[in-house]
Protein backbone atom coordinates (compact mmCIF):
# COMPACT_ATOMS: atom_id res chain seq x y z
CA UNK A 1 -84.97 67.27 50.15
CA UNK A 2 -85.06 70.80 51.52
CA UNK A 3 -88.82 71.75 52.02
CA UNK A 4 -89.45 74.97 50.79
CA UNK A 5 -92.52 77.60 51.46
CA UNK A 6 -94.34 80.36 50.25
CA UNK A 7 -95.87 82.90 52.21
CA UNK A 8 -97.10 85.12 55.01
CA UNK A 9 -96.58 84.19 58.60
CA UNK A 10 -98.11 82.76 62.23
CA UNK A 11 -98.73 82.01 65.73
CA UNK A 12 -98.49 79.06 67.19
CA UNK A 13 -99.45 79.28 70.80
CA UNK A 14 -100.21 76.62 72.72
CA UNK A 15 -103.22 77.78 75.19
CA UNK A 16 -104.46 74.79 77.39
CA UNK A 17 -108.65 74.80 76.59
CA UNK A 18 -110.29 71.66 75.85
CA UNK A 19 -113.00 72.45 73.29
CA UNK A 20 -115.73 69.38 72.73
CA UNK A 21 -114.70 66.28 73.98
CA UNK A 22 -115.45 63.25 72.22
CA UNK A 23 -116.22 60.03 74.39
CA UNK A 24 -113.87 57.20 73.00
CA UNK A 25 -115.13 54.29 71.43
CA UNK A 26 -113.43 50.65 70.50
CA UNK A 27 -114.87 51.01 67.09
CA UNK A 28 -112.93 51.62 64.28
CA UNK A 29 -115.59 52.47 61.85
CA UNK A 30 -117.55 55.51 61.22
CA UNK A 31 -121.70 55.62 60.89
CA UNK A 32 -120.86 57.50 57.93
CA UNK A 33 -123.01 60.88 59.27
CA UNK A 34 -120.39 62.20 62.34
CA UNK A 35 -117.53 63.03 61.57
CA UNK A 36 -114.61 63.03 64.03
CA UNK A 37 -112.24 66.08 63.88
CA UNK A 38 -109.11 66.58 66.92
CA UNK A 39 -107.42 69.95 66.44
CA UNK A 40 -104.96 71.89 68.32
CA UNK A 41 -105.29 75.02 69.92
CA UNK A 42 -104.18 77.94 68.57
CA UNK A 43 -105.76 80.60 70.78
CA UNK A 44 -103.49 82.23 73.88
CA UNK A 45 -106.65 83.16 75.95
CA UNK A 46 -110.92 82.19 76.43
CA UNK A 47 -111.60 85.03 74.05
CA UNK A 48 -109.15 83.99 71.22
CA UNK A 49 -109.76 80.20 71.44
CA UNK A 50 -109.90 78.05 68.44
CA UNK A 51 -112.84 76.49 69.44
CA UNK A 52 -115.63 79.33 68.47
CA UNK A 53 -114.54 78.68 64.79
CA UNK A 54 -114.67 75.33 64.62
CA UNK A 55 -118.30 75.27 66.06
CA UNK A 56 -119.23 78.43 63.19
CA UNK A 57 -117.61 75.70 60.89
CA UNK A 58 -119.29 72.69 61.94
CA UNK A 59 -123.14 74.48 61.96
CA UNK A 60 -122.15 75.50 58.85
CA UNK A 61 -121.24 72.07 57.06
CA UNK A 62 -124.26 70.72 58.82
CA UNK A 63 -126.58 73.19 56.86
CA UNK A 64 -124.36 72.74 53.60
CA UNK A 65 -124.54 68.68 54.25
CA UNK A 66 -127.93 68.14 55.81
CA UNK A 67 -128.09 64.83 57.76
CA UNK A 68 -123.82 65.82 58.94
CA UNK A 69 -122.25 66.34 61.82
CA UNK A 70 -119.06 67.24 63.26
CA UNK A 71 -117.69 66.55 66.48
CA UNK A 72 -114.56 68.46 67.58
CA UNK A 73 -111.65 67.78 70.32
CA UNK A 74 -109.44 70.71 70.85
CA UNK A 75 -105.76 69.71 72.90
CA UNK A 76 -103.31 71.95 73.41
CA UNK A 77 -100.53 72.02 71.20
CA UNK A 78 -98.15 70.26 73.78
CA UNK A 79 -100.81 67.32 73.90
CA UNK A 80 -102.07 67.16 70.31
CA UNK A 81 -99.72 64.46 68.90
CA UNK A 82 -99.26 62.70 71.55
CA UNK A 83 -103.27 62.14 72.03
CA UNK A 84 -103.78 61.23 68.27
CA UNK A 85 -100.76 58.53 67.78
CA UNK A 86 -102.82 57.22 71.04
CA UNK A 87 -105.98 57.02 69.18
CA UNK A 88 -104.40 55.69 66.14
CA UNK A 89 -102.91 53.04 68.88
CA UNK A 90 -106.21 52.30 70.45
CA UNK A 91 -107.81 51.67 66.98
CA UNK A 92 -109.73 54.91 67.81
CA UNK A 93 -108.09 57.26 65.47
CA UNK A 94 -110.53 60.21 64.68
CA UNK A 95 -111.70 60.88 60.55
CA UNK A 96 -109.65 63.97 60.65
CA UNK A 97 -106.74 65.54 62.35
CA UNK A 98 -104.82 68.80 62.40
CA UNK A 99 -101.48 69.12 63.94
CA UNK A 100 -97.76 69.24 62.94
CA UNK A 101 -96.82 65.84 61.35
CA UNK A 102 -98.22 63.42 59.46
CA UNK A 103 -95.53 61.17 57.92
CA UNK A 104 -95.38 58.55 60.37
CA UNK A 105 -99.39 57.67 59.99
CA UNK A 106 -98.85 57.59 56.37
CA UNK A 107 -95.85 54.92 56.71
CA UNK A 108 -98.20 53.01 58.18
CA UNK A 109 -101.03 53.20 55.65
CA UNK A 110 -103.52 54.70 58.06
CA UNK A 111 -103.99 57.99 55.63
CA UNK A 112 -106.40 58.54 52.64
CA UNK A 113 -104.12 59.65 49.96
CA UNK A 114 -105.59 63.46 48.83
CA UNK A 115 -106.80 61.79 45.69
CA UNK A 116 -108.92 59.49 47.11
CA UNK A 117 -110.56 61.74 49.14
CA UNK A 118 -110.65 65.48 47.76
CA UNK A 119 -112.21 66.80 44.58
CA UNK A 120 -109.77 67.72 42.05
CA UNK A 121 -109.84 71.32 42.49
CA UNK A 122 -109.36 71.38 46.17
CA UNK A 123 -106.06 68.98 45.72
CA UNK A 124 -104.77 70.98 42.75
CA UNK A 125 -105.15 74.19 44.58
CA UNK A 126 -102.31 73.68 47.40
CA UNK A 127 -99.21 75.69 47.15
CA UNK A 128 -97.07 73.97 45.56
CA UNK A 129 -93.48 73.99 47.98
CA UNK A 130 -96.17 73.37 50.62
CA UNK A 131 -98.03 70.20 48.09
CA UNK A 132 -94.31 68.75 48.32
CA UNK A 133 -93.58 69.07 52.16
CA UNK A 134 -96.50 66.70 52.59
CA UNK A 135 -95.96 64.38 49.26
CA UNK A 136 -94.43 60.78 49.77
CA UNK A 137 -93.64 59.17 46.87
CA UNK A 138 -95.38 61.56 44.90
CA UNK A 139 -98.79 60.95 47.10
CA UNK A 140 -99.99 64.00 48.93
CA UNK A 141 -101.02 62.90 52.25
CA UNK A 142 -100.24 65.91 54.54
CA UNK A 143 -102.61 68.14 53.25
CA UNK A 144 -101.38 71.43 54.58
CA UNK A 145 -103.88 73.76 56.18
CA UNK A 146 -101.69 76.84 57.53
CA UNK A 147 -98.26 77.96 57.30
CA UNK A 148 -96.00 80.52 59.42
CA UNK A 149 -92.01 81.60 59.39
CA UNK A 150 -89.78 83.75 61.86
CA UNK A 151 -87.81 86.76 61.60
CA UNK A 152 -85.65 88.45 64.07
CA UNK A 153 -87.53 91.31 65.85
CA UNK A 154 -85.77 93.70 68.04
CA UNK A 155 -87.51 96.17 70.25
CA UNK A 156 -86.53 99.67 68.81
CA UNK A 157 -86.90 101.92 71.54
CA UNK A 158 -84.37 99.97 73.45
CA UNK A 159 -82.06 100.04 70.49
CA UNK A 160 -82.29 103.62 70.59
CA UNK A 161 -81.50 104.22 73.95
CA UNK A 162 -78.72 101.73 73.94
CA UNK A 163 -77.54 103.19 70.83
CA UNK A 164 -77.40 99.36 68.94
CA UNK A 165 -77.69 99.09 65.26
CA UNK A 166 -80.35 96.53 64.02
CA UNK A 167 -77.62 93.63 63.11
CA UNK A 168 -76.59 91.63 59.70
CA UNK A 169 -74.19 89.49 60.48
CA UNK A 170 -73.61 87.34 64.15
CA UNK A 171 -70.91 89.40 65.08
CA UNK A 172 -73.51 92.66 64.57
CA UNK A 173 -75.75 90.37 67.04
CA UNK A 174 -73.57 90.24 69.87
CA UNK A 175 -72.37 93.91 69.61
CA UNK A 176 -76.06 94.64 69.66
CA UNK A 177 -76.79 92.45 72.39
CA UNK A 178 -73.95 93.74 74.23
CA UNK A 179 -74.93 96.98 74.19
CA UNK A 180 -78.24 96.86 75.56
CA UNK A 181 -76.93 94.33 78.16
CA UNK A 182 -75.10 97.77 79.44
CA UNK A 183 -78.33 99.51 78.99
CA UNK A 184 -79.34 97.30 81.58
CA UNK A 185 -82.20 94.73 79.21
CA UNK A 186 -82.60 91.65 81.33
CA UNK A 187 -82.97 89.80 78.22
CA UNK A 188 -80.27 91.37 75.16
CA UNK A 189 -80.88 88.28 73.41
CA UNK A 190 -83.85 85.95 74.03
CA UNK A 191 -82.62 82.08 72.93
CA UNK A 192 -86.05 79.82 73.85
CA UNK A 193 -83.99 76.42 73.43
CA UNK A 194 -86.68 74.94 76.42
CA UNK A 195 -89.23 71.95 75.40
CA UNK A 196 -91.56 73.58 73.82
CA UNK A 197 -90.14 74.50 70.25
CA UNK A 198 -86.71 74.27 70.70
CA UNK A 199 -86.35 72.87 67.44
CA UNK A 200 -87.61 75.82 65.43
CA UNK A 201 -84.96 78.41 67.31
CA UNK A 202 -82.33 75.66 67.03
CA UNK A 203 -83.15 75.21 62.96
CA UNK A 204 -82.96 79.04 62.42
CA UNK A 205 -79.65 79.42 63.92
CA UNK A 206 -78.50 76.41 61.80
CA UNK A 207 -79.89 78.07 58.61
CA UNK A 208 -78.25 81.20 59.52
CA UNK A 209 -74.87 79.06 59.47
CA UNK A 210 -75.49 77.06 55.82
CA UNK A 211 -76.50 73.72 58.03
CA UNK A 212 -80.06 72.91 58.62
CA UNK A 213 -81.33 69.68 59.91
CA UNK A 214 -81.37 67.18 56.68
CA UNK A 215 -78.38 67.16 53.68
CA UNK A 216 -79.06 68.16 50.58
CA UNK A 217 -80.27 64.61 50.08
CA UNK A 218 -82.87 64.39 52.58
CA UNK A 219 -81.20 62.59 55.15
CA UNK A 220 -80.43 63.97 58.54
CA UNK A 221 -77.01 65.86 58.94
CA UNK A 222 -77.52 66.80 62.81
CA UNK A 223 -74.18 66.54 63.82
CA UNK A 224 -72.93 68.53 60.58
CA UNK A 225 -69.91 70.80 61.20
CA UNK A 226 -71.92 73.78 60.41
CA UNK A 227 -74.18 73.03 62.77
CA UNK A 228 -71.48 72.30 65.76
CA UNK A 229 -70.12 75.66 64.46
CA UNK A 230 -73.49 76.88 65.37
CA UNK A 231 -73.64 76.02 68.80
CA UNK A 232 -70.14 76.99 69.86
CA UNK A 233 -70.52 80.63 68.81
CA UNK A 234 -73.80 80.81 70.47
CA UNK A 235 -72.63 79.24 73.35
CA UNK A 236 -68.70 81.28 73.73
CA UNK A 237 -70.13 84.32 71.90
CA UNK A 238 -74.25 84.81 73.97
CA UNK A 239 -74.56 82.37 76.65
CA UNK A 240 -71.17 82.50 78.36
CA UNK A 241 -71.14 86.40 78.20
CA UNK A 242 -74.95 86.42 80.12
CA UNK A 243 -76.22 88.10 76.81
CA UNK A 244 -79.36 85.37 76.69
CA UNK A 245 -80.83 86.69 80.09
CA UNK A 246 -81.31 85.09 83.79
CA UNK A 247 -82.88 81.79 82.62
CA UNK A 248 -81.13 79.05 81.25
CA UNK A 249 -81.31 79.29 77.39
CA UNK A 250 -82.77 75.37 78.09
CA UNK A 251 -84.86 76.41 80.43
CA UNK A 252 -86.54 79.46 78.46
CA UNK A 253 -89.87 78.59 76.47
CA UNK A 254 -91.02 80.31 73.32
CA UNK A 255 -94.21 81.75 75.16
CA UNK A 256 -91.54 82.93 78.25
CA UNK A 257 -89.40 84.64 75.82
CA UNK A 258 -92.30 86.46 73.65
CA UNK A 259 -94.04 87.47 77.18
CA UNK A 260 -90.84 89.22 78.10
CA UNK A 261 -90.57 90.86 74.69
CA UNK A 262 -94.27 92.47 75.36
CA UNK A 263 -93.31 93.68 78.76
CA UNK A 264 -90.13 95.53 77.39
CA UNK A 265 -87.57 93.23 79.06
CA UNK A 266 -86.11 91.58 75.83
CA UNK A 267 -84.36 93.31 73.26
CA UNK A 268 -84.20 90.77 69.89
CA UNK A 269 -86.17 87.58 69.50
CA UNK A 270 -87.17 85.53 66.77
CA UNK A 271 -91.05 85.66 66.36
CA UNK A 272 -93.83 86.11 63.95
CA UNK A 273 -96.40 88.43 62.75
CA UNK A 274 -98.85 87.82 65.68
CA UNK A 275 -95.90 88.68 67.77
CA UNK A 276 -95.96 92.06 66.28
CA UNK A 277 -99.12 92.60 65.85
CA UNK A 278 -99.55 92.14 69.90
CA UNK A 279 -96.76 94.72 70.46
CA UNK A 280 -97.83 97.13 68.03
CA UNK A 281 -101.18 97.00 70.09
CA UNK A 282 -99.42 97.77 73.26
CA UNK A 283 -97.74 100.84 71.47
CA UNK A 284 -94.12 99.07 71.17
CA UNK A 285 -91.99 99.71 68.68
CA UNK A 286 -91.06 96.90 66.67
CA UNK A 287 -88.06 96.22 64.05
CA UNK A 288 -88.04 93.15 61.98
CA UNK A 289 -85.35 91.87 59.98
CA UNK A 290 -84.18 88.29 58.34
CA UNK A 291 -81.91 86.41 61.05
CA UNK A 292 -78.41 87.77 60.74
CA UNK A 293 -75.77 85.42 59.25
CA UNK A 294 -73.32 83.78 60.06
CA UNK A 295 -69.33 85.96 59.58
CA UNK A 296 -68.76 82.63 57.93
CA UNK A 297 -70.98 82.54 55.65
CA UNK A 298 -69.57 83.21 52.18
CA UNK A 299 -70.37 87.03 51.17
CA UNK A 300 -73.74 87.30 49.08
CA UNK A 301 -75.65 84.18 50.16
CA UNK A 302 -78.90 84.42 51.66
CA UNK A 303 -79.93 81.39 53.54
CA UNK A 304 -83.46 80.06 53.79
CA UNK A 305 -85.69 81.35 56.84
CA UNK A 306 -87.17 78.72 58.57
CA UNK A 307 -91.06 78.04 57.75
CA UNK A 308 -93.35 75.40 59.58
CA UNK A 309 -96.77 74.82 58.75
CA UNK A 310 -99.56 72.38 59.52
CA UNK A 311 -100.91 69.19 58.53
CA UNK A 312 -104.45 67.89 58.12
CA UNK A 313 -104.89 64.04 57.90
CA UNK A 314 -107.38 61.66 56.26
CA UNK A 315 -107.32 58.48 58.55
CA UNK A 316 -108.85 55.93 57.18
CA UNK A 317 -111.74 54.25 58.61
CA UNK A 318 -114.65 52.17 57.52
CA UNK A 319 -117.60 53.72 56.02
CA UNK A 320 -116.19 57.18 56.61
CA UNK A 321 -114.28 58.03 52.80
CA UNK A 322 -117.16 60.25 51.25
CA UNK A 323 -118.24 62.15 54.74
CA UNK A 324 -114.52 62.92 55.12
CA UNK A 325 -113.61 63.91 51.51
CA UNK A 326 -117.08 66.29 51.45
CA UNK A 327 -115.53 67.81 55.14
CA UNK A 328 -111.89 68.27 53.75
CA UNK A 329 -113.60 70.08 50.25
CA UNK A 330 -115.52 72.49 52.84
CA UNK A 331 -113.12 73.34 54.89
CA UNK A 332 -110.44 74.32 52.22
CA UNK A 333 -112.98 76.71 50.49
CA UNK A 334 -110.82 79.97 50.38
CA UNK A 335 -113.56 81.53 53.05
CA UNK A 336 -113.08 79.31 55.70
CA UNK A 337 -109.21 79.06 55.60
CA UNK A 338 -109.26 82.49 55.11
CA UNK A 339 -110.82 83.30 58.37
CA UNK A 340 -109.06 80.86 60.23
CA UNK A 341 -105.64 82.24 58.84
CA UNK A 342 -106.84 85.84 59.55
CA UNK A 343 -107.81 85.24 63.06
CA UNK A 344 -104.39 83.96 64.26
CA UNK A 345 -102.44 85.90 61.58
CA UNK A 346 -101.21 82.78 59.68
CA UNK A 347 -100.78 82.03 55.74
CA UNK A 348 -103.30 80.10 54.16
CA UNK A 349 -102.11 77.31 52.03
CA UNK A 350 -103.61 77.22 48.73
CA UNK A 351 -102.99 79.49 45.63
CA UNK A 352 -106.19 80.95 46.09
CA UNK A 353 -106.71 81.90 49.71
CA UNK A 354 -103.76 83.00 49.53
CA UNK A 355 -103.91 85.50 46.57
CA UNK A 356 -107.17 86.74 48.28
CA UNK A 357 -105.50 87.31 51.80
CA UNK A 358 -102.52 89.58 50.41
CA UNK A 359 -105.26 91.21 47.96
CA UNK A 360 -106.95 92.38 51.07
CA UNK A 361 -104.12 92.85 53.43
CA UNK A 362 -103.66 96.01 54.74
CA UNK A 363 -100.79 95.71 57.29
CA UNK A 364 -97.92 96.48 55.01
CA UNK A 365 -95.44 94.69 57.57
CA UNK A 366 -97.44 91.50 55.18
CA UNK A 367 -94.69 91.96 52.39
CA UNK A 368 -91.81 91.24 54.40
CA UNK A 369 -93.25 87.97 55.89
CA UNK A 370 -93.79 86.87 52.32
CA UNK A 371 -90.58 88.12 50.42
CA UNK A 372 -88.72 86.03 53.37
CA UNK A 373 -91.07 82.84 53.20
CA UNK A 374 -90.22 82.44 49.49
CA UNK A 375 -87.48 81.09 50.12
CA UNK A 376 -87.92 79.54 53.82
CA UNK A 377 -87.26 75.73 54.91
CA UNK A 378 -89.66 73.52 56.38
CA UNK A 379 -88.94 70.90 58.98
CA UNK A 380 -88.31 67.50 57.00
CA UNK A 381 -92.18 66.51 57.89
CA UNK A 382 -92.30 63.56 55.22
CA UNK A 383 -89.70 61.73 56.80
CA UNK A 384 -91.56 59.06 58.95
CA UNK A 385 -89.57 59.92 62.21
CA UNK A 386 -89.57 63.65 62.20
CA UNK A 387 -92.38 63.56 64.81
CA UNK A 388 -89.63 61.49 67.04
CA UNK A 389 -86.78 63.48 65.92
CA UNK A 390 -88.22 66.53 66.87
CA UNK A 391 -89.15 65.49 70.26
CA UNK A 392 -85.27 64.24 70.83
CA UNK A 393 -84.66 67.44 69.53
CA UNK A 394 -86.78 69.96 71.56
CA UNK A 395 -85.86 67.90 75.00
CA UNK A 396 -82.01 68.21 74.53
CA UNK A 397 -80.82 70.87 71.85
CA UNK A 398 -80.79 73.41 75.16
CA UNK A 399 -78.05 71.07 76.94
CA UNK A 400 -75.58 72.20 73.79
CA UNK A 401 -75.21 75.50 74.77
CA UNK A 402 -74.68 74.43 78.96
CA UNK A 403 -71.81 75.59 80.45
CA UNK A 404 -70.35 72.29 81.50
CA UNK A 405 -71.19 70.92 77.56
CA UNK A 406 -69.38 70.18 74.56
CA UNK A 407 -71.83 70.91 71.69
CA UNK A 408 -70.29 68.63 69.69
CA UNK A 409 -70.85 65.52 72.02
CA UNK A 410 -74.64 67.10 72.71
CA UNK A 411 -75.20 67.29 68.36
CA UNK A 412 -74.12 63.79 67.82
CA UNK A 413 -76.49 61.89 70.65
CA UNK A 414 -79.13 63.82 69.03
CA UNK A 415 -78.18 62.58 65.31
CA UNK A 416 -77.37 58.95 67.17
CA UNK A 417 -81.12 58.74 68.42
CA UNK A 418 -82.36 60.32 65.40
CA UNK A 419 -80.43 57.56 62.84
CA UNK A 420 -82.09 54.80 65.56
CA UNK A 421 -86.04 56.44 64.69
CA UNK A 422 -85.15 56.70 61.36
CA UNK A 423 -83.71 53.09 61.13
CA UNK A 424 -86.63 51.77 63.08
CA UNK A 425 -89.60 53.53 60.54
């Protein structure tokens, strides 16, 4: 089943401030008035953190919902997951959570099913490629909050001088990348295959290629030969020839490789639009473009982009159904995504937040981000080990583009571990 996503686009970032900590308790029930919320953070620095909109939000359901409260935990993204499945472990687990799976709660019936919990309106209102990413079993359980894709952006003035064409095909990337290695750009290419989203540069070089990470059935094809393909050229045709900079493509982090970009030291990296909209602000120049394809590919096709987006859950808990499901109605009124979506340049996710965000866009860069999301491919988040998958993934996808590494071998211990999680869920 390959997810796919309409849209705009996002930022991700990962910026380490704890917002309200919650004190843990062995109960497992809820007094029915506080409600429990653990978020990520999606804020780079103090004056962007997430945390000054989810206390607007919270006053503002209290006042709406007199005799309501919310408290809020804010994790960094690296932590998020890791801190909920611990809750969930403890018997702790919080009334609602935001972060970037949800499948494996639901396989183990810890989730309110949308139904149960959100007026009809509210449920109906999701996109619907985005309704189907987080449906099992025709259930929606992921109820997805905000969305975001990549394209390939390439610093122009550095094209210029170099005198590099803005590439279509792989074989235009490396003669582009070559180029402005002579131009002397520490970083021709930037290839973030480090811990901390490997898997999202890793799936839109697969995409680029006709692979991806799941078959057209669903199930995971890690190992596929498009996807060893993938690796090899990357690895004879940009790693081997130092056109992926001075760090280890392993080694290289999505934030690294974006803070080189804004200093001028990278010339093409996949990104998104708060990406640009940081380097417009520091006067750069900035070309975008759909990630070239593969000289394999056959002639006409356009593969998928890849899209990601993220998940609020419902856990359930006793006593808590009718504070949660008037909480999840609030929050999903088109205002409040809206200005969540606007501050960190993400895509809402329902039909009408969204209609009302491009409505009242004025960046006309907004049109691109959407034409390519139409068609982009979400991470296979309603498999019950994706959130394990992923992790194999982001840890050791790097190691396939090593000098002393066949991808090949590297590919299939990833599918091997993955076909263990998957057997084990």
């Amino acid at each position: 089943m390959r997810r796919r996503l309409f849209g705009m686009t996002a930022s991700l970032a990962a910026f380490g401030l704890l917002g309200s900590l919650v004190t843990a308790c062995s109960d497992s029930g809820s007094d029915g008035t506080t409600l429990r919320l653990v978020v990520p953070e999606y804020g780079d620095s103090p004056a962007t953190s997430s945390k000054a909109y989810w206390d607007k939000l919270s006053v503002a359901f209290s006042a709406a919902n007199p005799g309501k409260t919310v408290e809020v935990t804010i994790y960094p993204w690296a932590d998020v997951d890791r801190e909920v499945t611990r809750m969930v472990a403890e018997d702790n687990a919080p009334d609602v959570a935001l972060m970037g799976a949800y499948s494996d709660f639901a396989a183990q019936d810890r989730l309110y099913a949308a139904s149960e919990v959100m007026s009809i309106r509210t449920e109906s209102n999701f996109l619907p490629p985005l309704a189907e990413a987080g449906s099992i079993r025709h259930s929606l359980y992921g109820l997805p909050f905000v969305a975001s894709s990549r394209l390939l952006f390439y610093n122009q003035e550095l094209f210029d001088k170099s005198g590099a064409e803005p590439p279509k095909t792989w074989s235009d990337l490396k003669d582009a990348a070559e180029a402005l290695k002579n131009e002397g750009v520490l970083y021709p290419y930037a290839l973030p295959l480090g811990p901390e989203e490997a898997h999202a540069e890793a799936l839109i070089w697969e995409l680029s290629n006709g692979g991806g990470y799941t078959d057209s059935s669903g199930h995971y094809d890690l190992a596929s030969e498009r996807n060893t393909q993938t690796f090899r050229w990357i690895k004879d045709n940009l790693v081997a020839p130092a056109l992926t900079g001075p760090v280890p493509p392993a080694q290289l982090n999505r934030q690294d490789a974006f803070a080189a970009f804004l200093r001028g030291d990278v010339g093409m990296v996949n990104g998104y639009p708060s990406l640009l909209h940081k380097a417009r602000a520091k006067g750069m120049k900035v070309g975008t473009l759909r990630m070239p394809v593969s000289d394999t590919l056959d002639e006409g096709k356009t593969p998928p982009v890849a899209g990601v987006a993220d998940w609020m859950m419902a856990f359930k808990r006793e006593g808590n159904r009718e504070l949660v499901g008037s909480f999840l109605n609030f929050v999903y009124e088109d205002k409040n995504l809206i200005e969540f979506a606007d501050r960190y340049k993400l895509l809402p996710s329902t039909v009408t937040a969204n209609q009302a965000s491009q409505d009242a866009a004025a960046d006309p860069s907004a049109e691109q981000f959407l034409s390519a999301l139409r068609t982009a491919e979400l991470y296979p988040v309603n498999d019950p080990s994706w959130l394990q998958v992923s992790n194999t993934i982001k840890l050791n996808i790097g190691k396939a583009v090593a000098p002393s590494t066949e991808p090949k071998t590297v590919l299939e211990s990833i599918a091997r571990q993955a076909k263990e999680a998957s057997n084990q869920t």
